[in-house]
N, C-alpha and C. Protein backbone atom coordinates (compact mmCIF):
# COMPACT_ATOMS: atom_id res chain seq x y z
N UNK A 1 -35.21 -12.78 10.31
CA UNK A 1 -34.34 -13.00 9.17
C UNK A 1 -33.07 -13.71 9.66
N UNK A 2 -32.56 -14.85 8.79
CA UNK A 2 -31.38 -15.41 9.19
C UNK A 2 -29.98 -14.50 9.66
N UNK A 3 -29.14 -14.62 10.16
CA UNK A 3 -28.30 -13.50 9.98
C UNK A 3 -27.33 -13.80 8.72
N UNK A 4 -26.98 -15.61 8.18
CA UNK A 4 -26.27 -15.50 7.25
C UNK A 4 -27.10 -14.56 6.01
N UNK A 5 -28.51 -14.70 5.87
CA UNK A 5 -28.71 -13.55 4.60
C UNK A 5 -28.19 -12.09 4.65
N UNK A 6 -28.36 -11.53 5.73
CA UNK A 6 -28.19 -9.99 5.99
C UNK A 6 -26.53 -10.22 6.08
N UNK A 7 -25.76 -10.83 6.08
CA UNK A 7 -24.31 -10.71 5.91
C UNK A 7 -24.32 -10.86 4.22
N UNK A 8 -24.92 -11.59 3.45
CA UNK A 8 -24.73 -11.31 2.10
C UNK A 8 -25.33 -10.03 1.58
N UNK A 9 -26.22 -9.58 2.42
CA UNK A 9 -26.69 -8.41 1.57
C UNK A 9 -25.79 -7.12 2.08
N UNK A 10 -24.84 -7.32 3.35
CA UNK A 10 -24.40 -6.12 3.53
C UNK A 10 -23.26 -6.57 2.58
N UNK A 11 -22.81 -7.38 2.09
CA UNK A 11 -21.38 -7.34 1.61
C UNK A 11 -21.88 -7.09 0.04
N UNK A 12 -23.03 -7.27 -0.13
CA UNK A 12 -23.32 -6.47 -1.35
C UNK A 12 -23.41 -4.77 -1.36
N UNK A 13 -23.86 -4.59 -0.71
CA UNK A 13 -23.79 -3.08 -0.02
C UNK A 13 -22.89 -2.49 -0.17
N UNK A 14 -21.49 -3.12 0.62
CA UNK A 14 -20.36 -2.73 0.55
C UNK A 14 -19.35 -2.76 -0.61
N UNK A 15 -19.76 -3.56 -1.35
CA UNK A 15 -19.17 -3.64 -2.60
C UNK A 15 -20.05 -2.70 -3.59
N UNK A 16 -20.89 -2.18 -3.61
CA UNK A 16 -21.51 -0.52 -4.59
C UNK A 16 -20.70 0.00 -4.07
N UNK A 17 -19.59 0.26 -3.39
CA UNK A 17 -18.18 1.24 -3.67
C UNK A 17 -17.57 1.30 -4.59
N UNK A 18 -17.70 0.20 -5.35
CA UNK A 18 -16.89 -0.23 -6.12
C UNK A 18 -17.16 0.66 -7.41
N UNK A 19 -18.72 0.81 -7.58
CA UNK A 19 -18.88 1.20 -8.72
C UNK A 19 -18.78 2.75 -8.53
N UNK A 20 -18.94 3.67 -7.58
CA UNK A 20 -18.68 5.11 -7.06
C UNK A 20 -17.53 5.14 -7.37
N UNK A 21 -16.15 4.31 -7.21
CA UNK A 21 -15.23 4.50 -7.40
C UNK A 21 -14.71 4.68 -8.44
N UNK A 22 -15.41 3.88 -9.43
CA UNK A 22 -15.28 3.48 -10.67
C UNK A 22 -15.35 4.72 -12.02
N UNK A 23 -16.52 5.57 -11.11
CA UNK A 23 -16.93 6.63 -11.64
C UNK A 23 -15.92 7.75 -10.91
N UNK A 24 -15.51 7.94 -9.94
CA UNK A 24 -14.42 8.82 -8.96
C UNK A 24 -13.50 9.06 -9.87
N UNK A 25 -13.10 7.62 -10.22
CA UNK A 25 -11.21 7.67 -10.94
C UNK A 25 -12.25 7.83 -12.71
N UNK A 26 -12.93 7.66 -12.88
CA UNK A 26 -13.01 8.16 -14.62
C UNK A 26 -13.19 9.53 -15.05
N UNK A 27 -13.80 10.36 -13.96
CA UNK A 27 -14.06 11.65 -13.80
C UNK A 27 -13.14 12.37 -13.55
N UNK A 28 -12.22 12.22 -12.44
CA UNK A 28 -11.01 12.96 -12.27
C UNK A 28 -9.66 12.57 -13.14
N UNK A 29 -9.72 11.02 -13.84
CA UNK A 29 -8.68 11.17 -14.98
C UNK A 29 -8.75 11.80 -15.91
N UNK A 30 -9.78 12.54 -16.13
CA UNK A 30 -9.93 13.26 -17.59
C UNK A 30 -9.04 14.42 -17.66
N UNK A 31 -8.55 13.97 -19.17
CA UNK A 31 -7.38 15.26 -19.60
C UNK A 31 -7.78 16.30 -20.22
N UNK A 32 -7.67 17.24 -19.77
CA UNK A 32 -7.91 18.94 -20.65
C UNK A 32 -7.27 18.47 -22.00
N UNK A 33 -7.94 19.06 -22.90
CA UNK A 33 -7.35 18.66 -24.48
C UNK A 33 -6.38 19.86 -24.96
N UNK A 34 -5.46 19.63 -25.63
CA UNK A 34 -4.11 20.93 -26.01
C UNK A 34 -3.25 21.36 -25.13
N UNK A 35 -3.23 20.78 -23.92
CA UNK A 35 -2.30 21.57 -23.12
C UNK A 35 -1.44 20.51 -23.18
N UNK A 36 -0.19 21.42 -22.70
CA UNK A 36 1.40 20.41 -22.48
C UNK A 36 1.31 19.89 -21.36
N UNK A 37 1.43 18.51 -21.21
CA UNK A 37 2.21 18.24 -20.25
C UNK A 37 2.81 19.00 -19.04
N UNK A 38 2.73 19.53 -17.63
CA UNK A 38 3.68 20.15 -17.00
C UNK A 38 4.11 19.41 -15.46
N UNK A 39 4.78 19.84 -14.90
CA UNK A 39 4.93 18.96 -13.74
C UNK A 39 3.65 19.41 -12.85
N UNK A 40 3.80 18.25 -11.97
CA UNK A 40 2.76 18.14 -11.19
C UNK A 40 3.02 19.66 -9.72
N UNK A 41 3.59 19.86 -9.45
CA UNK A 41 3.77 21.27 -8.64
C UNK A 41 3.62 22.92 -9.93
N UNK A 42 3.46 22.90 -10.48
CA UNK A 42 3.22 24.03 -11.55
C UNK A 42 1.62 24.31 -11.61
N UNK A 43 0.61 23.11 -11.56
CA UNK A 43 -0.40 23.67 -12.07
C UNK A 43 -1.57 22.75 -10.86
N UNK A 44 -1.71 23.61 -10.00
CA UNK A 44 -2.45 23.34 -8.88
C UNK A 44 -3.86 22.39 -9.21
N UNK A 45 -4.46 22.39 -10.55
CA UNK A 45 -5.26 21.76 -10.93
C UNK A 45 -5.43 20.15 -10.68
N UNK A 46 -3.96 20.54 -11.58
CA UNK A 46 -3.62 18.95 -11.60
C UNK A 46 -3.10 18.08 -10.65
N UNK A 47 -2.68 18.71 -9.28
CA UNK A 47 -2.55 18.10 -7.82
C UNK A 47 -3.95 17.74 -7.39
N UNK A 48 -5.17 18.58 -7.22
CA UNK A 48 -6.48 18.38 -7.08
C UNK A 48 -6.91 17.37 -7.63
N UNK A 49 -6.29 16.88 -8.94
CA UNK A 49 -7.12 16.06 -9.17
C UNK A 49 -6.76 14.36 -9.00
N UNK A 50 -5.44 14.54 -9.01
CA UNK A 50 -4.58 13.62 -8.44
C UNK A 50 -5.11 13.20 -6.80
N UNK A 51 -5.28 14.21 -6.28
CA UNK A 51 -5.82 14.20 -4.63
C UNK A 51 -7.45 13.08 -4.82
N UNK A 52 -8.29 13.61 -5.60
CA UNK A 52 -9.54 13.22 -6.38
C UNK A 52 -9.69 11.49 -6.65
N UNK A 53 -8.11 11.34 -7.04
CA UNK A 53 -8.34 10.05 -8.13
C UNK A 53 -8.09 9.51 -6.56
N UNK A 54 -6.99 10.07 -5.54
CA UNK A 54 -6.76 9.28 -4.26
C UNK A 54 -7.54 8.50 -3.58
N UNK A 55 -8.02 9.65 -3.25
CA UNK A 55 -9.83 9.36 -2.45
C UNK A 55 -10.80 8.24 -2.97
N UNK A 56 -11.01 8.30 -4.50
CA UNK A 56 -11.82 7.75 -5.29
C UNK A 56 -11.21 6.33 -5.11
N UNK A 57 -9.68 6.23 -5.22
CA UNK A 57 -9.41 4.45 -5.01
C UNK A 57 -9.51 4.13 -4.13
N UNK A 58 -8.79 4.94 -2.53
CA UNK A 58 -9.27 4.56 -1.20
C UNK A 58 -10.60 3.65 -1.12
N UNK A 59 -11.93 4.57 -1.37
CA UNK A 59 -13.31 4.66 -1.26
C UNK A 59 -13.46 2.95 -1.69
N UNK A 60 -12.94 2.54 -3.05
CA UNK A 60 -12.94 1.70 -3.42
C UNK A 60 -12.64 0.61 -2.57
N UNK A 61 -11.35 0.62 -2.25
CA UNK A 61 -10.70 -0.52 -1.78
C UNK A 61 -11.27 -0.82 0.01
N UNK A 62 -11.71 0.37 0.55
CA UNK A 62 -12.61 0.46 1.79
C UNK A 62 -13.60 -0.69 1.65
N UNK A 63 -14.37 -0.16 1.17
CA UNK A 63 -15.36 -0.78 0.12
C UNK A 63 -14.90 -2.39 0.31
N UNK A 64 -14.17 -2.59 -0.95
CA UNK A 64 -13.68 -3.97 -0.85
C UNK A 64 -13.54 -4.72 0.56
N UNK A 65 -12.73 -4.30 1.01
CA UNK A 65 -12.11 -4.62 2.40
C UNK A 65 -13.47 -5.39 3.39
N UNK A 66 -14.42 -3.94 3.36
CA UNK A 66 -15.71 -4.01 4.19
C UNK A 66 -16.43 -5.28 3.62
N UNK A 67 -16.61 -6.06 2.26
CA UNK A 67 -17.30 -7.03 2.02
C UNK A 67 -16.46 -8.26 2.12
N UNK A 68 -15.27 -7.98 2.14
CA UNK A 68 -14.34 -9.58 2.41
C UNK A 68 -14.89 -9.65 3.82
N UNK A 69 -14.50 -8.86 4.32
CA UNK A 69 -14.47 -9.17 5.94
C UNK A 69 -15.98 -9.28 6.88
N UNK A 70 -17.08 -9.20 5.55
CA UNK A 70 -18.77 -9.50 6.55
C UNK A 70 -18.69 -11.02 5.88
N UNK A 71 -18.12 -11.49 4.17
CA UNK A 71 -17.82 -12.74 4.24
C UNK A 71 -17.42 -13.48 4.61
N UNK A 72 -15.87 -13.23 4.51
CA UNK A 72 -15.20 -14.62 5.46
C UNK A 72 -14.82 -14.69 6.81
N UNK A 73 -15.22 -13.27 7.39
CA UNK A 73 -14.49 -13.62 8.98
C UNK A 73 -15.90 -13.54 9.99
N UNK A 74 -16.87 -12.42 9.60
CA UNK A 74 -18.05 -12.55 10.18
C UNK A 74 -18.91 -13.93 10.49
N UNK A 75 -19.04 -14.64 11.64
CA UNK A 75 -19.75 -15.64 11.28
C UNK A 75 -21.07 -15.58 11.66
């Protein structure tokens, strides 16, 4: 196999982060319905999930990172 194909298919690879992520941050933004507003140190939940959405964009942008760089710098 050429190696330029297997560099397009890993940077496809690496970019299905994108969509894990996608699902990461839609899952952990979800708001409990009726409750107030409170600060973010009051209700341990809502640090967790904040921690959640972290991870989930990291993952993403990893992701990203990993397919720029089998494109344009890998030769």
């Amino acid at each position: 196999m050429d190696p330029a194909i297997g560099k397009y298919i890993g940077a496809g690879l690496a970019a299905i982060a994108a969509r894990g992520a996608g699902i990461g941050i839609g899952t952990s933004s979800e708001l409990p319905q009726r409750r107030v507003p409170q600060p973010r140190g009051r209700r341990p939940a809502v640090r967790r999930r904040h921690d959640r959405f972290a991870l989930a964009e990291a993952t993403g942008l990893f992701g990203l990172l990993i397919s720029i760089l089998l494109l344009f710098v890998i030769r």
